[in-house]
Each structure stands twice: as structure tokens, then as C-alpha cells.
C-alpha atoms as a PDB file:
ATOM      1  CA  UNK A   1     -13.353  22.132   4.525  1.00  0.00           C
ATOM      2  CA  UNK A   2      -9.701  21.041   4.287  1.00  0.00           C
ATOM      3  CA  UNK A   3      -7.510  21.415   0.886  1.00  0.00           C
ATOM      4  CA  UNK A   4      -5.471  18.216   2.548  1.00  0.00           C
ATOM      5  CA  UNK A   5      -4.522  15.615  -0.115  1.00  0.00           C
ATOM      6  CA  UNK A   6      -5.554  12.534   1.114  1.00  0.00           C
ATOM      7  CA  UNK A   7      -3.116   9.151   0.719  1.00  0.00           C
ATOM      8  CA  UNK A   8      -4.714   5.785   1.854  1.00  0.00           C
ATOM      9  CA  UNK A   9      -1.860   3.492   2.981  1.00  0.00           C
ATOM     10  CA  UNK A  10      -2.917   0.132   2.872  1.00  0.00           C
ATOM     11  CA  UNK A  11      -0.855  -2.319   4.674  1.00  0.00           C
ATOM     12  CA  UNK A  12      -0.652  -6.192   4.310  1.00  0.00           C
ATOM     13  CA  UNK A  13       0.673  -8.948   6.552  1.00  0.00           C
ATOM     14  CA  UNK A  14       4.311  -8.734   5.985  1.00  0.00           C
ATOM     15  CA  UNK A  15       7.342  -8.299   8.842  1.00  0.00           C
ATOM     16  CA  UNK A  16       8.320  -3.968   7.482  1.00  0.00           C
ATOM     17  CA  UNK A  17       4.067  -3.230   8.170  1.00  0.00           C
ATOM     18  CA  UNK A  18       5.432  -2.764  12.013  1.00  0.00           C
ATOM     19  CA  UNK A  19       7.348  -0.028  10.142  1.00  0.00           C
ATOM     20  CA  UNK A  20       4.717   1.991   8.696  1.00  0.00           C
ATOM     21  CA  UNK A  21       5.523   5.115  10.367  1.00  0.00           C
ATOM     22  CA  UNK A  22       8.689   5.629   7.681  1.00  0.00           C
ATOM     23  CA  UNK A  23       6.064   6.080   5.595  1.00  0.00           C
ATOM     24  CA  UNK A  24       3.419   7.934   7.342  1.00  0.00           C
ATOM     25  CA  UNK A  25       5.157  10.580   9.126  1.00  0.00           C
ATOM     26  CA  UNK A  26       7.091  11.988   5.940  1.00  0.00           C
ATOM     27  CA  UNK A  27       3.483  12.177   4.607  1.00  0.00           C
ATOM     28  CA  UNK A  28       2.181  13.735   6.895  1.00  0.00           C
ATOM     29  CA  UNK A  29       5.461  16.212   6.912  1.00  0.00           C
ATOM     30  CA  UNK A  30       4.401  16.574   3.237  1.00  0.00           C
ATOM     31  CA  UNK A  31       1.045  17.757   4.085  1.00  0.00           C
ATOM     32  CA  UNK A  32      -1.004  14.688   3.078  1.00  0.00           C
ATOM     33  CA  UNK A  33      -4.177  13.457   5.281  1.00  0.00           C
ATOM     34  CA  UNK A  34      -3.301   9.967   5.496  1.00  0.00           C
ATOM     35  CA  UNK A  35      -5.802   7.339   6.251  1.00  0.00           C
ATOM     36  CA  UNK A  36      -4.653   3.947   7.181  1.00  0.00           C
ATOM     37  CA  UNK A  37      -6.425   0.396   5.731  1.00  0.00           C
ATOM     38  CA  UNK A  38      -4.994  -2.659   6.932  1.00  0.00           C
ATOM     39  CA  UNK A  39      -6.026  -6.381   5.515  1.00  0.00           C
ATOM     40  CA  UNK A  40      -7.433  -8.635   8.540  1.00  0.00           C
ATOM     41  CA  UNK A  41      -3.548  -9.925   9.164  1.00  0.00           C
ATOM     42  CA  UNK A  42      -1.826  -7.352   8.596  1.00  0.00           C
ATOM     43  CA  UNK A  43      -3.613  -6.198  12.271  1.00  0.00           C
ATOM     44  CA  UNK A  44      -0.941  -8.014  13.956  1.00  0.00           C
ATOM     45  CA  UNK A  45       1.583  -6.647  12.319  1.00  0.00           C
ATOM     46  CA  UNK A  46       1.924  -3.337  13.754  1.00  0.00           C
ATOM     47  CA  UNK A  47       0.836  -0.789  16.356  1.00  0.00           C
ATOM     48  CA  UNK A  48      -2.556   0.234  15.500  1.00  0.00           C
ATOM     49  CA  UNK A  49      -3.253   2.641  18.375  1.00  0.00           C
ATOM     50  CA  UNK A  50       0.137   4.405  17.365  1.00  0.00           C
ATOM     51  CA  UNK A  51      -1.066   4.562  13.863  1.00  0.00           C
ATOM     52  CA  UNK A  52      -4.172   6.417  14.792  1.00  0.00           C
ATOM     53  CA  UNK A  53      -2.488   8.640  17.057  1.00  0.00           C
ATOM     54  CA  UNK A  54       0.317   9.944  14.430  1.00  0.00           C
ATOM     55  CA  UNK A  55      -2.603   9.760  11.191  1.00  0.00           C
ATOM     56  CA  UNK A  56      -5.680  11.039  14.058  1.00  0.00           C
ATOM     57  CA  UNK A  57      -8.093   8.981  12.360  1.00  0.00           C
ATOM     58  CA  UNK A  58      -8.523   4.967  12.555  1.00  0.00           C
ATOM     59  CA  UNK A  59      -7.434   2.441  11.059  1.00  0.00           C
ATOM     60  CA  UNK A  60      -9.929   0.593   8.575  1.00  0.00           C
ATOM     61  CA  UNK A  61     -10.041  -3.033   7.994  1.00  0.00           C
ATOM     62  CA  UNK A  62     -13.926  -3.944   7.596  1.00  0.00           C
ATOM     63  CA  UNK A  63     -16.370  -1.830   5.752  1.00  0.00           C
ATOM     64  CA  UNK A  64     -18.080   0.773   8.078  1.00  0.00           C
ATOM     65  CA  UNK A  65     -21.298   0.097   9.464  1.00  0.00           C
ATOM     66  CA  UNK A  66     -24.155   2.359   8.781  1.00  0.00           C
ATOM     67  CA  UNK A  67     -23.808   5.865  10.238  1.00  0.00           C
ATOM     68  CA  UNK A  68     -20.516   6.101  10.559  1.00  0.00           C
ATOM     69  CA  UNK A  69     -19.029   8.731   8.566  1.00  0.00           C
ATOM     70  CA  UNK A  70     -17.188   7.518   5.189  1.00  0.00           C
ATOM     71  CA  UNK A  71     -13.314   8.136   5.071  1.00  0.00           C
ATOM     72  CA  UNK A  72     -12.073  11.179   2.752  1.00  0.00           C
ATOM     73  CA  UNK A  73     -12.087  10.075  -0.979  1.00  0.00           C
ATOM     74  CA  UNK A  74      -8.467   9.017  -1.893  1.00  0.00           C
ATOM     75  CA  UNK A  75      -5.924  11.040  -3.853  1.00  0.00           C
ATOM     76  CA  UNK A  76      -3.708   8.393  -4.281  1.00  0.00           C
ATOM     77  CA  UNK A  77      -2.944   4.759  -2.945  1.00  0.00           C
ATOM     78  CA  UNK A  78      -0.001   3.359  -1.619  1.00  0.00           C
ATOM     79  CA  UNK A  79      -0.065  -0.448  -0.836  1.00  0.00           C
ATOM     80  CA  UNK A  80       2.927  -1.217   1.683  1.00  0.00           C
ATOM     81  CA  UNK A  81       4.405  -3.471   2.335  1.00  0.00           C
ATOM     82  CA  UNK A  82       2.545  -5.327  -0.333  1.00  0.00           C
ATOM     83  CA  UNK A  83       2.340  -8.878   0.641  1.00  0.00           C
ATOM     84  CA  UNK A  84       2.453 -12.349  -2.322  1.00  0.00           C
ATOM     85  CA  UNK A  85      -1.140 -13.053  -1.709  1.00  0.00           C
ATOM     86  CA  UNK A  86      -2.275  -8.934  -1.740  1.00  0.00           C
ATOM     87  CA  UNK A  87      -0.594  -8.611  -5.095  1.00  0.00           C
ATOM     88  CA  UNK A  88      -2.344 -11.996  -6.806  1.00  0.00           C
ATOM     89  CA  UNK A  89      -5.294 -11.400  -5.732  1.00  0.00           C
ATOM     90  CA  UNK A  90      -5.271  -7.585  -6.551  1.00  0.00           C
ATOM     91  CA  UNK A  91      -4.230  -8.466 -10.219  1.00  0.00           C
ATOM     92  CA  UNK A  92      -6.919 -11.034 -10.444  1.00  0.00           C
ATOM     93  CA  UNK A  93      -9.636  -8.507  -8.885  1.00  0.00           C
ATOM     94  CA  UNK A  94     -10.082 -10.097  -5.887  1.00  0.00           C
ATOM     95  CA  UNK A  95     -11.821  -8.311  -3.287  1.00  0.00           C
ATOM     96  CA  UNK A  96     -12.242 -10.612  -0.473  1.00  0.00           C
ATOM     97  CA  UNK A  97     -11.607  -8.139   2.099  1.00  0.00           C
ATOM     98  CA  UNK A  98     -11.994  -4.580   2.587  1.00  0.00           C
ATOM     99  CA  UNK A  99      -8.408  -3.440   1.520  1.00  0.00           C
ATOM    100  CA  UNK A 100      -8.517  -5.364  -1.968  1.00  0.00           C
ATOM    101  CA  UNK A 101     -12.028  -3.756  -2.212  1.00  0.00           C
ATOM    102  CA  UNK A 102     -11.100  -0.473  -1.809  1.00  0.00           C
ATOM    103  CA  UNK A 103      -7.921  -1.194  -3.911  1.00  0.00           C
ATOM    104  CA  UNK A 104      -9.841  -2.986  -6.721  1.00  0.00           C
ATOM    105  CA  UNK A 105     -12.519   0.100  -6.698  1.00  0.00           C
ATOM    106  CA  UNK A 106      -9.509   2.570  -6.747  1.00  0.00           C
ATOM    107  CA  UNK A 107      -7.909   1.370  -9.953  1.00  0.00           C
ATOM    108  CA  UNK A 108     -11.265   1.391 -11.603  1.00  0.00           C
ATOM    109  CA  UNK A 109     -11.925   5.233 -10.689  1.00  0.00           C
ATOM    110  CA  UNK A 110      -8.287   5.744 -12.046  1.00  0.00           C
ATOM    111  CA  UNK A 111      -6.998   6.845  -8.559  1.00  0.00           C
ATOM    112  CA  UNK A 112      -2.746   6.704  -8.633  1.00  0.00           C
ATOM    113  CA  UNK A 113      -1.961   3.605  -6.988  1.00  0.00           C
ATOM    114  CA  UNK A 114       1.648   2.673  -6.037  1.00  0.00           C
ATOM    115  CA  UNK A 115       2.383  -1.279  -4.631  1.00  0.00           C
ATOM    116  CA  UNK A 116       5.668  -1.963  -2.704  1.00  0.00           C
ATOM    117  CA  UNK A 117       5.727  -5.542  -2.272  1.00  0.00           C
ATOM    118  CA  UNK A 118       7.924  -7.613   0.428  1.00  0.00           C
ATOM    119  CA  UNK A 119       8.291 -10.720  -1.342  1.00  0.00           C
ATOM    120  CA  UNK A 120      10.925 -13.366  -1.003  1.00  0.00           C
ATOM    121  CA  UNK A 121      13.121 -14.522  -4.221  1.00  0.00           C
ATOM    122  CA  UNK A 122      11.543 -17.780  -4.247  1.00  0.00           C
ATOM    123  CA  UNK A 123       7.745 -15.842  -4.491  1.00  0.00           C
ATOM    124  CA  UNK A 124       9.234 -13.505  -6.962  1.00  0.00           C
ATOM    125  CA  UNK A 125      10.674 -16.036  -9.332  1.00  0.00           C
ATOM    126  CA  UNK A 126       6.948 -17.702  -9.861  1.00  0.00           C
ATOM    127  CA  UNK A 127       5.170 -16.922 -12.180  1.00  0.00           C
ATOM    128  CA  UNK A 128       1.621 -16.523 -11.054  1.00  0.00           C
ATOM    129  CA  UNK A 129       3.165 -13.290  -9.556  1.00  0.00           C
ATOM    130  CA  UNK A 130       4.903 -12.241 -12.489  1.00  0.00           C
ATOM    131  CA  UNK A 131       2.014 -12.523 -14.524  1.00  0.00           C
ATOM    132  CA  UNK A 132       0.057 -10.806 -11.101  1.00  0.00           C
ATOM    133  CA  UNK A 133       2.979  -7.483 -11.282  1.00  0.00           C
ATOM    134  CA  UNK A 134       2.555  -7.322 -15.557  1.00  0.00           C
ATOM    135  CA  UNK A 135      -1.155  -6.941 -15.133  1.00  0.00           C
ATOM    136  CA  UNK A 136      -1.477  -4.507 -12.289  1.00  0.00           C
ATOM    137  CA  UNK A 137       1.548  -2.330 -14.524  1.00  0.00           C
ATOM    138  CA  UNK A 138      -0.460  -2.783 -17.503  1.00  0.00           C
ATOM    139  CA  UNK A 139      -3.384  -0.986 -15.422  1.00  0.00           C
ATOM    140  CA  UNK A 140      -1.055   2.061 -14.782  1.00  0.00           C
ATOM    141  CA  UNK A 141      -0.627   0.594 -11.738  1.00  0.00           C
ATOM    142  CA  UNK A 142       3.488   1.225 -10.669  1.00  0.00           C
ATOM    143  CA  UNK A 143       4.799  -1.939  -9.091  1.00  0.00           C
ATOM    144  CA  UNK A 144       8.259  -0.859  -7.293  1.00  0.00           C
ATOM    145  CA  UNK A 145      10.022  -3.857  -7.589  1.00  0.00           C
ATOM    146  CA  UNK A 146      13.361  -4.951  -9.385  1.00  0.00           C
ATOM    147  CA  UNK A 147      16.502  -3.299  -9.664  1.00  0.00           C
ATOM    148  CA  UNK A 148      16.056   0.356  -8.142  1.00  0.00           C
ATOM    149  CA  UNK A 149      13.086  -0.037  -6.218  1.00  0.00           C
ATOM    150  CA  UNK A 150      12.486  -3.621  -4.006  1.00  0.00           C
ATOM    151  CA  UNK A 151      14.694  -6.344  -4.741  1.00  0.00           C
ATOM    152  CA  UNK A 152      13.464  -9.520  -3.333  1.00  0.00           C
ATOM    153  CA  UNK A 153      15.170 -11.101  -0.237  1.00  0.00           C
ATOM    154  CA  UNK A 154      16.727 -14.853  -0.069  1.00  0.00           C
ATOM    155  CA  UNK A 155      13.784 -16.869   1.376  1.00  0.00           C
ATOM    156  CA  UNK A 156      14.176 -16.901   5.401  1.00  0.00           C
ATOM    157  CA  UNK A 157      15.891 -13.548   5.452  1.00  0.00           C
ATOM    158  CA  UNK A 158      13.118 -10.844   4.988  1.00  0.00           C
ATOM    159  CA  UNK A 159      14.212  -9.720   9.015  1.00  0.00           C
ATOM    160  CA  UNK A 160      17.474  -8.699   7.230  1.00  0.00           C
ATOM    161  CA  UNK A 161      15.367  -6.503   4.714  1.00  0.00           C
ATOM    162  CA  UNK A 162      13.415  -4.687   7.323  1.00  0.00           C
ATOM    163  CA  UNK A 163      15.605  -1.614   7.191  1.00  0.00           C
ATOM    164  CA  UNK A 164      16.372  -1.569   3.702  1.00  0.00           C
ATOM    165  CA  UNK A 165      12.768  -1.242   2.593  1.00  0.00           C
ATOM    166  CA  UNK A 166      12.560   1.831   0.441  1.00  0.00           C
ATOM    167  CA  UNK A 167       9.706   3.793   1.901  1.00  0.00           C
ATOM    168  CA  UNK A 168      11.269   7.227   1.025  1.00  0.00           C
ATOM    169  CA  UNK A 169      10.695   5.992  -2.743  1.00  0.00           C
ATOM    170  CA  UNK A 170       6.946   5.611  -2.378  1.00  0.00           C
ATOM    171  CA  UNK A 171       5.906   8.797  -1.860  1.00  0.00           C
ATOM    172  CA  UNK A 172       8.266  10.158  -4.465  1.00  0.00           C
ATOM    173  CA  UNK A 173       6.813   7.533  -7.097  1.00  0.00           C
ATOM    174  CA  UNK A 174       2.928   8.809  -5.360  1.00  0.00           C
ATOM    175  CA  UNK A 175       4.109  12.549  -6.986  1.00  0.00           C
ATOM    176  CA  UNK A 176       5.489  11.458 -10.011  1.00  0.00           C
ATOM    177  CA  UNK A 177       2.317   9.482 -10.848  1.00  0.00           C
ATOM    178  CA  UNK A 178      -0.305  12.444  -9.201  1.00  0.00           C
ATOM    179  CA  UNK A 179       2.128  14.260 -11.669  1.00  0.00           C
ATOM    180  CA  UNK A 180       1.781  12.815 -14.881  1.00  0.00           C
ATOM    181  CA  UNK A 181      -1.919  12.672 -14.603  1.00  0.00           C
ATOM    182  CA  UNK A 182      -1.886  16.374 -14.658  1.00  0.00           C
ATOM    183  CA  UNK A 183       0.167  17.176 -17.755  1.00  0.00           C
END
């Protein structure tokens, strides 16, 4: 039986998901299991097979059909990137689709779970999505956006942002919360 922490990474339909690696591989480094869930779009997004390979398990998007074996329970629960309509319909309880089901289920057990969105300025300035990032923080969910963590991009520049998406602050903010809970 392994002693592994295990980190579910679920990734949304947004341009750094083709990134994801930044944030598996120093994981993994860390000694986490990590088990990938992707929404239906966010399939597109990046290179599934290459996610597998690095994480050696698959990548989830639908529930499993019976018989196949269940994924290791969750430690903790990073969402990135965190897409507009992931984050709305997360604070709202929404679970239309395996990830926000999983999600949704996970804040109700009380499991650590961390969003980084990828939202444009003109997203982040309404404010169903305020409202949406107040709610999931008043869960004890941590929300890394604003000054120091994500700062929204000018609409039509999020290819610009790619590379300064803080996935190195994810997993420190995944400690820090896995902390906390034990004091």
C-alpha cells in the first residue's frame, strides 16, 4: 500500500492547461501521486497521452464505468488553470460534469482545494465572478488571484500570460493549506 499523497489536478479549457506539466512534474518531484481530471474542453487543450505517461495513471473526464477501479481518494485539489465558467459554476454548486462533481464533493468532505483561474480583466471585473471567488473563499476554498498570485490579463492577450502563470505558487499554497488543517 503506498504512503503517496495524492493531488488531483483538475484542468479547465483555458490556453496555460497545454502547460500542465509546470505543475505536475514538481509534484511529482515532491512526492505526490498526482491524478489528472480534465472538464470535457479542457481535452483539447493539452497532451493527454503525455499527461498519463509523466502522472502513470489516466486522465479522468467522465465518471468510471462499473468495474473499473476508483482513483486514490484526494489529499488535496488543485484546479488549474481555472477557467470563468469552472469558477461560477463551482461557487454556485454546479456539477454538470465530472470535474465540478468531484470538485463540488471535495469541498463538502473538507478536502484542501486551491483554484488558479486564467481569466481576462474584462471577466474579472464582473461581478457574477466576484461574487463566484467571495463564496468559494468563504468555503476555505483559496482563490489565487489579485495582486501576488494571478493578475488578470487585458482581454485578447492571455497568449502573453502563458509563461507568467504562477504554477510554482500552487503547490506552495496546496502545503500551506494541508498545513493549517493540521495545527
Amino acid at each position: 500500500m503506498s504512503t503517496a499523497r495524492t493531488l488531483y489536478v483538475v484542468v479547465c479549457a483555458a490556453g496555460p492547461a497545454e502547460h500542465v506539466d509546470r505543475l505536475i512534474s514538481p509534484a511529482l518531484a515532491q512526492g505526490w501521486q498526482v491524478q489528472v481530471i480534465a472538464t470535457p474542453a479542457a481535452l483539447g487543450f493539452f497532451d493527454t497521452q503525455a499527461v498519463e505517461d509523466l502522472t502513470g495513471r489516466p486522465v479522468r473526464s467522465r465518471h468510471r464505468a462499473p468495474g473499473i477501479p476508483r482513483s486514490p481518494k484526494a489529499d488535496a485539489i488543485v484546479v488549474a488553470p481555472a477557467s470563468f465558467n469552472t469558477v461560477n459554476k463551482l461557487a454556485q454548486g454546479v456539477a454538470d460534469n465530472y470535474a465540478l462533481d468531484v470538485l463540488n464533493e471535495g469541498i463538502g468532505f473538507g478536502i484542501p482545494v486551491v483554484v488558479l483561474p486564467f481569466v481576462n480583466a474584462a471577466y474579472a471585473q464582473r461581478r457574477p465572478f466576484q461574487r463566484s471567488v467571495a463564496l468559494l473563499r468563504e468555503e476555505g476554498v483559496r482563490v489565487l488571484l489579485g495582486e501576488g498570485a494571478f493578475v488578470p490579463h487585458p482581454a485578447g492577450q492571455g497568449g502573453d500570460a502563458f509563461d507568467r502563470f504562477p504554477w510554482e505558487q500552487t503547490l506552495a499554497t496546496v502545503e500551506e493549506h494541508l498545513a493549517e488543517r493540521t495545527e
